[in-house]
N, C-alpha and C. Protein backbone atom coordinates (compact mmCIF):
# COMPACT_ATOMS: atom_id res chain seq x y z
N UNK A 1 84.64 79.37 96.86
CA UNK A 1 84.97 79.86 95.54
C UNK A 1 86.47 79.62 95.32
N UNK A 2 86.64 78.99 94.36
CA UNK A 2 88.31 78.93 93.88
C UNK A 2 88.86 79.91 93.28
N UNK A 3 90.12 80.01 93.46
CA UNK A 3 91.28 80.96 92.85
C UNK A 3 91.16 81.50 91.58
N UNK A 4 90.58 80.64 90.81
CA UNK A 4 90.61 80.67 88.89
C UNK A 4 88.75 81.54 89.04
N UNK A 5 88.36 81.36 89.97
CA UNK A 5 86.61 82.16 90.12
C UNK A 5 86.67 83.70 90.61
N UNK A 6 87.55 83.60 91.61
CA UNK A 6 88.13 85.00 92.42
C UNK A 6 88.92 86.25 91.28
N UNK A 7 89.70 85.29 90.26
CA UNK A 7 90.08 86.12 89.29
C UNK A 7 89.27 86.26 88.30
N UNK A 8 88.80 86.05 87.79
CA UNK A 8 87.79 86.14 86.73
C UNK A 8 86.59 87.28 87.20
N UNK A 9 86.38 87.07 88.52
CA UNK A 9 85.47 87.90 88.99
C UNK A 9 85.86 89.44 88.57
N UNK A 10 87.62 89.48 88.81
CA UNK A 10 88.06 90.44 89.05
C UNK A 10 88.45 91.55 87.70
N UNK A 11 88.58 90.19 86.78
CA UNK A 11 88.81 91.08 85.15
C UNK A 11 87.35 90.74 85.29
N UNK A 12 86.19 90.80 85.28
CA UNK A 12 84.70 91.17 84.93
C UNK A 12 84.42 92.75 85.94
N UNK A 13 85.23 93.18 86.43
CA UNK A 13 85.10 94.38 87.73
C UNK A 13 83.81 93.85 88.37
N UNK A 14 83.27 92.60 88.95
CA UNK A 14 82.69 92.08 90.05
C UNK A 14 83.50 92.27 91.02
N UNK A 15 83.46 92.92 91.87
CA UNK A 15 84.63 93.02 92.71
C UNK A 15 84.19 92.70 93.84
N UNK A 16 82.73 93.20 94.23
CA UNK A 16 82.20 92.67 95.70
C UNK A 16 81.70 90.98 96.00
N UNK A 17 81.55 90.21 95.25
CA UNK A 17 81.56 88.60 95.13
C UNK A 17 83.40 88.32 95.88
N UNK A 18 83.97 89.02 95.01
CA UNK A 18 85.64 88.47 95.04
C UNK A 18 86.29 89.02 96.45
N UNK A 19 85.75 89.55 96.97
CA UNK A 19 86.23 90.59 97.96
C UNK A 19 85.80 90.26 99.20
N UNK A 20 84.82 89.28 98.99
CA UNK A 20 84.17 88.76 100.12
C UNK A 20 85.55 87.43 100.82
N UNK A 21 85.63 86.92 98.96
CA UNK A 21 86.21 86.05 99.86
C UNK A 21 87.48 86.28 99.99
N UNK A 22 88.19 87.44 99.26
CA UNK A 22 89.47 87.63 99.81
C UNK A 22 89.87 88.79 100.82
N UNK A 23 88.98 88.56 101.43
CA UNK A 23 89.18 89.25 103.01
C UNK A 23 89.46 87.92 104.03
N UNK A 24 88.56 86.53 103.20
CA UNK A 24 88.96 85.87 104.80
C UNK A 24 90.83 84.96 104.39
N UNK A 25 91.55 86.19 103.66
CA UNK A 25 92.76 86.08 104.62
C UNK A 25 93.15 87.03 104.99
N UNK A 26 92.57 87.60 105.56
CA UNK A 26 92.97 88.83 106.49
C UNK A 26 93.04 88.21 108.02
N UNK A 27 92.58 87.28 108.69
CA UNK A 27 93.00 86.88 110.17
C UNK A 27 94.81 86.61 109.94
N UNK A 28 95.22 85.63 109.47
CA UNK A 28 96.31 85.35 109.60
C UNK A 28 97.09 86.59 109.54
N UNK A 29 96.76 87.69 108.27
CA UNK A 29 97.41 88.70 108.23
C UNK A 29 97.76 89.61 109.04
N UNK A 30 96.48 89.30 110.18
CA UNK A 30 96.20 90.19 111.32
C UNK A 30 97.48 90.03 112.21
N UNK A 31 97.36 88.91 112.02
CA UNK A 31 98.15 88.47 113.94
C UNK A 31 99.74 88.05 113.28
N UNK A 32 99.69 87.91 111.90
CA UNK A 32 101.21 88.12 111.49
C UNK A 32 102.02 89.76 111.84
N UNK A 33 101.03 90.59 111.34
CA UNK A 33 101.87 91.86 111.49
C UNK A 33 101.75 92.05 113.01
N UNK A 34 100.31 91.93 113.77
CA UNK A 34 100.87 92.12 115.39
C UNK A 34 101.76 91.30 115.88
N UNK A 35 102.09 90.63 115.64
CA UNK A 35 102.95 89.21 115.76
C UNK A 35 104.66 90.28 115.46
N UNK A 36 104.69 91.20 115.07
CA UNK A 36 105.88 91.74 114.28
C UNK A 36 105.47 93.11 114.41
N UNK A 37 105.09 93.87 115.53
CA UNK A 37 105.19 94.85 115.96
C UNK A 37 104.24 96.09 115.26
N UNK A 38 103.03 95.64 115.08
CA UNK A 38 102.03 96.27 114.36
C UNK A 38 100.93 95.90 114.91
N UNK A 39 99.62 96.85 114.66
CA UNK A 39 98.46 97.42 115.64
C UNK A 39 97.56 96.58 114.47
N UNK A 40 96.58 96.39 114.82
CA UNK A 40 95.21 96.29 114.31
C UNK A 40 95.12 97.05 113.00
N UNK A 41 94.78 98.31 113.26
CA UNK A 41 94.90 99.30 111.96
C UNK A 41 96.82 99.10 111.00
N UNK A 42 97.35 98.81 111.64
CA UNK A 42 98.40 98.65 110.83
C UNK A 42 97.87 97.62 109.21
N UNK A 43 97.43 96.48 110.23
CA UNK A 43 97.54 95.49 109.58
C UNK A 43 96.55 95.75 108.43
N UNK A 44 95.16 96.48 108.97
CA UNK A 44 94.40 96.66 107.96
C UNK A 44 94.69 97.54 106.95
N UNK A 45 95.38 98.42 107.30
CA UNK A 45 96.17 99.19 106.22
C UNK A 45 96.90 98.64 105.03
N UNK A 46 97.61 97.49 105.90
CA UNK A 46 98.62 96.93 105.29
C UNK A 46 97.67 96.12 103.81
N UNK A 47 96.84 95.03 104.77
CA UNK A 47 95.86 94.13 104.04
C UNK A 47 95.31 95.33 102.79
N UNK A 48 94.59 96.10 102.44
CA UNK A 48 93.95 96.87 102.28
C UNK A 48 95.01 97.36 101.15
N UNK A 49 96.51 97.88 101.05
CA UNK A 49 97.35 98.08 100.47
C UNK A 49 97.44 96.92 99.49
N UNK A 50 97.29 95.64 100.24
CA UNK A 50 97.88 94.70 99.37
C UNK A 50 96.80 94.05 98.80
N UNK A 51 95.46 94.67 98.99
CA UNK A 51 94.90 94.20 98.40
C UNK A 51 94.61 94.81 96.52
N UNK A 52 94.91 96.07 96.84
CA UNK A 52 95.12 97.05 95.51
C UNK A 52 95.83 96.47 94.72
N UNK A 53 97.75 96.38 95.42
CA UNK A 53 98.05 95.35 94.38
C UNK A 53 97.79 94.70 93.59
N UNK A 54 97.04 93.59 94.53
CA UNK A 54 96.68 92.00 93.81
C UNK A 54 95.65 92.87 92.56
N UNK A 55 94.47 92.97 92.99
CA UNK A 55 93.50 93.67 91.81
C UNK A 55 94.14 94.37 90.93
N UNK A 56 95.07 95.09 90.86
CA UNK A 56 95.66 96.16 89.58
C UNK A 56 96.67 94.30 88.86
N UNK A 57 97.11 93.73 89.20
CA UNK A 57 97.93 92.50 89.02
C UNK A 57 97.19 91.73 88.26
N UNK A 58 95.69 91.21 89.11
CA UNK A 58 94.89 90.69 88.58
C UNK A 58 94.15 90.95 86.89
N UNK A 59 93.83 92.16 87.11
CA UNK A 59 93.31 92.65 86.07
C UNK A 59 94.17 92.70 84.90
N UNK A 60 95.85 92.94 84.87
CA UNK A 60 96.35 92.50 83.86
C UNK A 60 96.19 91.37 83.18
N UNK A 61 96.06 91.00 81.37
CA UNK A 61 95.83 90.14 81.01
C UNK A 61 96.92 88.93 80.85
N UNK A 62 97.91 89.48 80.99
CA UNK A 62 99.22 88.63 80.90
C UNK A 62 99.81 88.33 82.49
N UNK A 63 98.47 88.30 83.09
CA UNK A 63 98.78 87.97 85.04
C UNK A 63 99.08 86.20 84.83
N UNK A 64 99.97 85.74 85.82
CA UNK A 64 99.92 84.58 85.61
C UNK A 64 99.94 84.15 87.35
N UNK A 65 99.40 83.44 88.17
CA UNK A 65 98.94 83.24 89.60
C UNK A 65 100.16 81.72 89.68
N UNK A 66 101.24 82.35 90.13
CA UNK A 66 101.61 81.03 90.50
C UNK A 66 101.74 80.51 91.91
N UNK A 67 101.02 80.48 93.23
CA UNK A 67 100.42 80.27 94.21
C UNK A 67 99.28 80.53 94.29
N UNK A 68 98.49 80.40 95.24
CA UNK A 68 97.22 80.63 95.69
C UNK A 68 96.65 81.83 96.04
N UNK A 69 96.08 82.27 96.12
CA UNK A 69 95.94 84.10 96.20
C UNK A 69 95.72 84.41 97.43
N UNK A 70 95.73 83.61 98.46
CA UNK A 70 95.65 83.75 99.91
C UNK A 70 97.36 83.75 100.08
N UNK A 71 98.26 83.43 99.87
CA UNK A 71 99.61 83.09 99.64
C UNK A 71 100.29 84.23 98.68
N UNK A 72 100.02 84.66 97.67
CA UNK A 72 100.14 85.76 97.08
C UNK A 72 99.88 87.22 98.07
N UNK A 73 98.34 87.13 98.68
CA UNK A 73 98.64 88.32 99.32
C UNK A 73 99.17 88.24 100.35
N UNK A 74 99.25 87.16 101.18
CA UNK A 74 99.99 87.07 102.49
C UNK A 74 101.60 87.20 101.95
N UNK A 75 101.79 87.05 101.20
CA UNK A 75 103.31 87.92 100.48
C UNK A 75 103.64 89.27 100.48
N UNK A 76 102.96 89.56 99.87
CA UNK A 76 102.07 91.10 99.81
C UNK A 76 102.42 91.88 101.12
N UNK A 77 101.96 91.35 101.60
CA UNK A 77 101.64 92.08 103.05
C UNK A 77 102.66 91.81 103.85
N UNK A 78 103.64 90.72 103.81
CA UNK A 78 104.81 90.85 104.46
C UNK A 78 105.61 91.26 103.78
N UNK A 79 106.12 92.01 102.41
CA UNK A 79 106.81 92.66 101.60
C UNK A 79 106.24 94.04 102.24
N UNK A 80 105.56 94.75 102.32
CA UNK A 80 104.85 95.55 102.67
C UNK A 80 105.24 96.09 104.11
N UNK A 81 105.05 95.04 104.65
CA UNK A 81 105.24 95.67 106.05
C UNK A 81 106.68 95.37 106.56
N UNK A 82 107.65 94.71 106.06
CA UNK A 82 108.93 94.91 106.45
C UNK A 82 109.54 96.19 105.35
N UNK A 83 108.62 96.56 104.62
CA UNK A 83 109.31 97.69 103.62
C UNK A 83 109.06 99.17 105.14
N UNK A 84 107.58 98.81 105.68
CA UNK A 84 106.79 99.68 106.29
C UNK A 84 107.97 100.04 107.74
N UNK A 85 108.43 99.30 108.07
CA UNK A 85 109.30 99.03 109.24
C UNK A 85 110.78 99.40 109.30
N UNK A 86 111.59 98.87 107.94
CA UNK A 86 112.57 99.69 107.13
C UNK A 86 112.47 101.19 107.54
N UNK A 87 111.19 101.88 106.80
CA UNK A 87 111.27 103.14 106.36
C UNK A 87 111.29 103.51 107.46
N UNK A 88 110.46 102.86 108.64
CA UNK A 88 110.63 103.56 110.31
C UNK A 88 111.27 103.04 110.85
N UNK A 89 112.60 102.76 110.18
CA UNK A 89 114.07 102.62 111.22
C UNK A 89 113.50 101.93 112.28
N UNK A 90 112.62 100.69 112.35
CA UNK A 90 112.32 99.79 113.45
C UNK A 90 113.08 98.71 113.20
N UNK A 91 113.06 98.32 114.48
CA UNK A 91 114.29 96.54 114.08
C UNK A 91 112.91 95.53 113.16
N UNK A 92 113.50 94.58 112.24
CA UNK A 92 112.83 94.01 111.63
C UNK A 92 113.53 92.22 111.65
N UNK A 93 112.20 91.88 112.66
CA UNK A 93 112.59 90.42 113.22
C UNK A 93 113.53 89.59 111.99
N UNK A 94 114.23 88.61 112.13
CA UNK A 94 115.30 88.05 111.40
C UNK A 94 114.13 86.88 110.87
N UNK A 95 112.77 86.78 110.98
CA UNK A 95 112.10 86.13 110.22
C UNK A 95 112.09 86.26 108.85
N UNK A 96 111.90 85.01 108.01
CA UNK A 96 112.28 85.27 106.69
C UNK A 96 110.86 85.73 105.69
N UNK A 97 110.80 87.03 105.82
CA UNK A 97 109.79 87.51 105.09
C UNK A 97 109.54 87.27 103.74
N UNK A 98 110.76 86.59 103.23
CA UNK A 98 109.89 86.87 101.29
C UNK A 98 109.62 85.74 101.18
N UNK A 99 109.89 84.29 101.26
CA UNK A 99 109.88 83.33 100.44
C UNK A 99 107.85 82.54 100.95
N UNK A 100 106.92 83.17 100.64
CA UNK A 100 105.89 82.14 100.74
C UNK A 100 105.71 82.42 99.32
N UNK A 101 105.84 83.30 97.99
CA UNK A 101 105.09 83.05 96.61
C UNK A 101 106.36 83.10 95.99
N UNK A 102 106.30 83.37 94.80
CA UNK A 102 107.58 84.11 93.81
C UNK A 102 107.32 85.68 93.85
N UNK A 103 108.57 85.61 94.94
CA UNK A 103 109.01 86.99 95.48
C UNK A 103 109.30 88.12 94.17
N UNK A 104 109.86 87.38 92.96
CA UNK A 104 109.63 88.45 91.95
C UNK A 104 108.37 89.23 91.73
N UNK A 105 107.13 88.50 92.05
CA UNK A 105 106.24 89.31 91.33
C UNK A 105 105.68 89.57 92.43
N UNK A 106 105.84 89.41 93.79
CA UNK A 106 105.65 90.65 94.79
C UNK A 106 106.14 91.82 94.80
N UNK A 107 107.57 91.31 94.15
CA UNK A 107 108.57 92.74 94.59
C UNK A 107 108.25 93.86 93.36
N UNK A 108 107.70 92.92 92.19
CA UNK A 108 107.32 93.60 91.02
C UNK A 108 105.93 94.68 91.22
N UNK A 109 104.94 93.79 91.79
CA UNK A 109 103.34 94.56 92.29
C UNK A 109 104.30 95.67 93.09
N UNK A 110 104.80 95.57 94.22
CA UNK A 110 105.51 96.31 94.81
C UNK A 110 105.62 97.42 94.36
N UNK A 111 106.65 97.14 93.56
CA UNK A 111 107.38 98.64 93.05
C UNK A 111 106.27 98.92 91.50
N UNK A 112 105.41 98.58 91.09
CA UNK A 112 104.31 98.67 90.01
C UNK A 112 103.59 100.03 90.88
N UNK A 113 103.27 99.55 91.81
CA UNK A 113 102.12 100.09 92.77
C UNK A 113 102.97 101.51 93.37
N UNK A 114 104.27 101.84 94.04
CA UNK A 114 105.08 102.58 94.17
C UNK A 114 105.06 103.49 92.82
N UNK A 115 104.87 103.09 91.91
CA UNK A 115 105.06 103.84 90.37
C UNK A 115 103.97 104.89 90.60
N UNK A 116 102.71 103.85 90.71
CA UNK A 116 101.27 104.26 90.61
C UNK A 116 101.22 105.56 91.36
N UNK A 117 101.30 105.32 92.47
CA UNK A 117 101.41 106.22 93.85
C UNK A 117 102.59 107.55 93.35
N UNK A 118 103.42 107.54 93.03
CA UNK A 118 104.16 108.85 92.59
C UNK A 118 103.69 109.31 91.66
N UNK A 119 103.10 108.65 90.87
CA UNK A 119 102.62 109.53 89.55
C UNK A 119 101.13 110.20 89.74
N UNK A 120 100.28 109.51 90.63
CA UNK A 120 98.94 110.00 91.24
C UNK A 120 99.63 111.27 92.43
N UNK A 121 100.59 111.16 92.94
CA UNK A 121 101.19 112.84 92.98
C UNK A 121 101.40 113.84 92.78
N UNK A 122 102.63 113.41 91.54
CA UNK A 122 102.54 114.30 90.66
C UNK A 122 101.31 114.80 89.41
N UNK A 123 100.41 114.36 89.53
CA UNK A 123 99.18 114.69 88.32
C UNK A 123 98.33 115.56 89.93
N UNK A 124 98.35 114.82 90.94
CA UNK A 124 97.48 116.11 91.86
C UNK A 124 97.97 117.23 91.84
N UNK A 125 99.57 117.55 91.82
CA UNK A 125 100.25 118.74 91.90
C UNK A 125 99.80 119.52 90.58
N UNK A 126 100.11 119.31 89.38
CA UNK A 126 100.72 119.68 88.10
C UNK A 126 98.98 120.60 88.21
N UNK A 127 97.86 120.29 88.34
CA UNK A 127 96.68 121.06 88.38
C UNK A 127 96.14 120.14 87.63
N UNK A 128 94.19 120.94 87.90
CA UNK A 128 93.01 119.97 87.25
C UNK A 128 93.31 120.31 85.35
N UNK A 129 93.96 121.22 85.07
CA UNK A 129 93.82 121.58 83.51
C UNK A 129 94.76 120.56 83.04
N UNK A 130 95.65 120.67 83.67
CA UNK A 130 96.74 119.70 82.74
C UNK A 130 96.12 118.31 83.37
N UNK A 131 95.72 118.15 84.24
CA UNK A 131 95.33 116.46 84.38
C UNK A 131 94.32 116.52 84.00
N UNK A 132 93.28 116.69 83.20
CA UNK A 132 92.80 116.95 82.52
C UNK A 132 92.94 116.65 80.89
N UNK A 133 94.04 117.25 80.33
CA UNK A 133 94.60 117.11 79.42
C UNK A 133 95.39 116.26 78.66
N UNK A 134 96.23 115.87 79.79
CA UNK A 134 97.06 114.34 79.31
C UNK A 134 96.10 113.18 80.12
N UNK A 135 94.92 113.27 80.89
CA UNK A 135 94.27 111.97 80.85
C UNK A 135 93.50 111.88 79.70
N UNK A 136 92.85 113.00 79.03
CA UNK A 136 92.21 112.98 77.85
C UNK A 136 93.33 111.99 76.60
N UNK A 137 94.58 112.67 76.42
CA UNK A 137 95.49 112.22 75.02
C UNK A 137 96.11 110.80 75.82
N UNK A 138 96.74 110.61 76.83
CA UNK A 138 96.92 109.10 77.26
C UNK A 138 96.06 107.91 77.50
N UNK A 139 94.85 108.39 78.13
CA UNK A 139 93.75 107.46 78.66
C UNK A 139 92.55 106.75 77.68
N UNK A 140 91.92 108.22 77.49
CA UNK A 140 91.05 108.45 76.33
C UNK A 140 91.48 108.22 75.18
N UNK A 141 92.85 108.46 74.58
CA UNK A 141 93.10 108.28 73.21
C UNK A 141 93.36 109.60 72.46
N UNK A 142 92.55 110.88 73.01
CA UNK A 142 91.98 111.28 72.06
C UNK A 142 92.84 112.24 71.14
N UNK A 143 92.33 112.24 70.19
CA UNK A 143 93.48 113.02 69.36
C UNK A 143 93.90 114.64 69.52
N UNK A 144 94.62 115.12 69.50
CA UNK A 144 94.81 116.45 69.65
C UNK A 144 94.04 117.72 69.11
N UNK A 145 93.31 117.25 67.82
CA UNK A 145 92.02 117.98 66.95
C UNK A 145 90.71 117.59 68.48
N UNK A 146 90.67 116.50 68.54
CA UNK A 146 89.74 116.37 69.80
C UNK A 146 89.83 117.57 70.97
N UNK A 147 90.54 117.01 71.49
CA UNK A 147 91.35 117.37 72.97
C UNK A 147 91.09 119.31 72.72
N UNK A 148 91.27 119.69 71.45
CA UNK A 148 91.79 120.96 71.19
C UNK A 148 89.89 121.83 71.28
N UNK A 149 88.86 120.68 70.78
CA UNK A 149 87.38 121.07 70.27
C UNK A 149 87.04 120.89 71.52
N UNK A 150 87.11 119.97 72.33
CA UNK A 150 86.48 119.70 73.35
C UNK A 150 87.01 120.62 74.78
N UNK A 151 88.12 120.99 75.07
CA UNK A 151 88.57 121.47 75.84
C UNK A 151 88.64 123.26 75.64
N UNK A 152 88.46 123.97 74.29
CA UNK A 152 87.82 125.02 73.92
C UNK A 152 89.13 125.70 73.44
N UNK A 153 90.38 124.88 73.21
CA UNK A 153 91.66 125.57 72.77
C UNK A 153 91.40 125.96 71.23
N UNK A 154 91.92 127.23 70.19
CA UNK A 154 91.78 127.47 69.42
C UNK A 154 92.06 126.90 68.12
N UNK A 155 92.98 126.21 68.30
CA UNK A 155 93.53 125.34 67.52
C UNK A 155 94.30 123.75 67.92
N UNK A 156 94.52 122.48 67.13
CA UNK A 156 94.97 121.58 67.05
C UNK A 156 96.35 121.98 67.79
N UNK A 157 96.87 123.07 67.20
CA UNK A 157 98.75 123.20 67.99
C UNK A 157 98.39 124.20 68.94
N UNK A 158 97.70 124.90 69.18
CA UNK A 158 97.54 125.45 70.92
C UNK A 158 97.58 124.13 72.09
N UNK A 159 96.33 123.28 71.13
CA UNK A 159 96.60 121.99 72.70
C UNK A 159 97.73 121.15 72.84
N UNK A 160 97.93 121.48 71.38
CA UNK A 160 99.34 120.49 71.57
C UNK A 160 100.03 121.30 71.96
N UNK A 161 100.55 122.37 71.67
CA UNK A 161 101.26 123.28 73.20
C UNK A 161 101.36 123.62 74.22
N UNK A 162 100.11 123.38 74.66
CA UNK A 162 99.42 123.18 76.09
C UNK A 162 100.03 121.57 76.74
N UNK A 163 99.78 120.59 76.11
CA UNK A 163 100.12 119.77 76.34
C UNK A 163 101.43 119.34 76.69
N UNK A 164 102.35 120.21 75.53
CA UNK A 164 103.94 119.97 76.08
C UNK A 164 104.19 120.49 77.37
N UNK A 165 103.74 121.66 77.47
CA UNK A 165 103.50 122.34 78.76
C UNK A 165 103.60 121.87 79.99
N UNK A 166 102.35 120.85 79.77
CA UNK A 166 101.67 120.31 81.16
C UNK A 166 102.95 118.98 81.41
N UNK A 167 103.21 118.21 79.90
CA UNK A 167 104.13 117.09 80.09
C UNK A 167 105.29 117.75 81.25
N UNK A 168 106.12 118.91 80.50
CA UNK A 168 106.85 119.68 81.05
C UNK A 168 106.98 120.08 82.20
N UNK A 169 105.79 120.59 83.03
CA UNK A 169 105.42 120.92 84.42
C UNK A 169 105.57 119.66 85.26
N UNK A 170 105.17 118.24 84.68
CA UNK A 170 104.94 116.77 85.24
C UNK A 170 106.43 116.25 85.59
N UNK A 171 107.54 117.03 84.38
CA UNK A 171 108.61 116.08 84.72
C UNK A 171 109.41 117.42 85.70
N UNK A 172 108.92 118.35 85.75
CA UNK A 172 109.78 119.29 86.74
C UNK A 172 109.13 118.75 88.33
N UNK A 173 107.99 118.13 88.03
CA UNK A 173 107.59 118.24 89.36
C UNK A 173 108.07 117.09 90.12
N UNK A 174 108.37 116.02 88.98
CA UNK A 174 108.53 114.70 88.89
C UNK A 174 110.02 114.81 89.82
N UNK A 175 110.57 115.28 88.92
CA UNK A 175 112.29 115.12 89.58
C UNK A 175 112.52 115.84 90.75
N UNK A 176 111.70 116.68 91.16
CA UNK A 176 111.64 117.67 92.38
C UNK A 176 111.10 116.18 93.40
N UNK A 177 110.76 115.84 93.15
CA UNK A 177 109.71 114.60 93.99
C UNK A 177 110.61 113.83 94.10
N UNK A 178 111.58 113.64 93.08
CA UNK A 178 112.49 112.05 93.18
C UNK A 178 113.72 112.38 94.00
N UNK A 179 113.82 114.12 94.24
CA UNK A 179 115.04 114.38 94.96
C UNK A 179 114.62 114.27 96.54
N UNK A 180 113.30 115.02 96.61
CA UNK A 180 113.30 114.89 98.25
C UNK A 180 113.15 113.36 98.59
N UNK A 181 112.54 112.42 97.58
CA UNK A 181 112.37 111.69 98.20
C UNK A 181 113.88 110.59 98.58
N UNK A 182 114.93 111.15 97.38
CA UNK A 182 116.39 110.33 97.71
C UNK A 182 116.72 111.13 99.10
N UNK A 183 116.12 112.27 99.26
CA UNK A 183 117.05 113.11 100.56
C UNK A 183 116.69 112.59 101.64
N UNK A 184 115.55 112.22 101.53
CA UNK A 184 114.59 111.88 102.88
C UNK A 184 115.41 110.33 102.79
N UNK A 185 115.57 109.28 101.92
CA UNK A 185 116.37 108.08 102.16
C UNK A 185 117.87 108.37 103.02
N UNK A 186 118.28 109.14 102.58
CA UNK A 186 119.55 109.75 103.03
C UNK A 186 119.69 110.02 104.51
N UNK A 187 118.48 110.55 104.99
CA UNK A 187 118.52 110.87 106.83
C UNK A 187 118.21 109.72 107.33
C-alpha cells in the first residue's frame, strides 16, 4: 500500500487497514532507540507516541507529507526520544537526530501533541461538569440556550455563568500546571 493510500485511509478513520502497514516501521525504530540506550518497551512507547502524532497530523486537511511516512515517523521517534533522554538528564549520543524529514513539522507535531497532552490535564482536573460543559459549547457547537436545556441550568445566562466559571477554573489550573512544570525544568 502506498503513502497517498495509508493517508486517505486515515482521513476516512479506517485506521486498522493503515495501521497494519504502519507498524512495519517499527523494526528499524526498535533497534534505533536500543541502539541509543532504550529497552524494547521504550521503543514501543516511543513508536506508539509517534504514531498519535502522525494520525492527529494526518487527519488535518491542510497536512502536506513531504517524505515518506516511514521517514516522517522514524523522525518522530527520534525527536521523541532524544526529547525523552534530555528530560532524564541521560547523555544523548552526538548522532544527528533531526535531519531524516522537515524537522519543522516534527518539531511542530511535537509541540501540537505537547499542547494536546496539557490540556487533556487540565480538563481531567477542572471536573466531569465543567468538561462537560465547554466540550458541549467548543466541540459540539452548541449554543448556550442549548447547553443551558440540555444540561438542566435555569436559564441561557446561568450556563453562561457556569461556563465562565469552568473557563476560569481551566486557566487557574492551567498556569498552576505551567509553573510546576517551568520548576521541575529548573531542577
Amino acid at each position: 500500500m502506498n503513502d497517498t493510500k495509508i493517508l486517505e485511509l486515515l482521513r476516512q478513520s479506517k485506521h486498522s487497514p493503515a495501521m497494519d502497514e504502519l507498524y512495519e516501521a517499527f523494526p528499524p525504530i526498535s533497534r534505533f532507540i536500543k541502539n541509543h540506550g532504550g529497552s524494547e518497551d521504550d521503543a514501543r512507547d516511543t513508536f506508539q507516541e509517534a504514531l498519535i502524532i502522525f494520525c492527529r497530523k494526518a487527519a488535518q486537511a491542510d497536512f502536506k507529507l513531504t517524505a515518506k511516512i516511514s521517514t516522517y515517523i522514524f523522525s518522530v521517534c527520534k525527536f521523541l526520544w532524544k526529547d525523552k533522554l534530555q528530560k532524564e538528564n541521560r547523555y544523548v549520543h552526538s548522532y544527528d537526530f533531526e535531519r531524516e524529514a522537515d524537522i519543522s513539522d516534527v518539531t511542530e507535531a511535537y509541540e501540537q501533541e505537547q499542547k494536546y497532552q496539557f490540556l487533556d490535564k487540565v480538563l481531567l482536573t477542572i471536573g466531569d461538569r465543567c468538561k462537560e460543559i465547554l466540550e458541549a459549547y467548543y466541540v459540539h457547537k452548541w449554543s448556550m440556550l442549548v447547553i443551558a436545556e440540555k444540561m438542566g441550568y435555569g436559564s441561557e445566562a446561568s450556563a453562561k455563568n457556569q461556563k465562565y466559571k469552568c473557563l476560569e477554573k481551566a486557566r487557574v489550573l492551567a498556569k498552576e500546571e505551567q509553573l510546576i512544570f517551568n520548576k521541575l525544568g529548573e531542577v
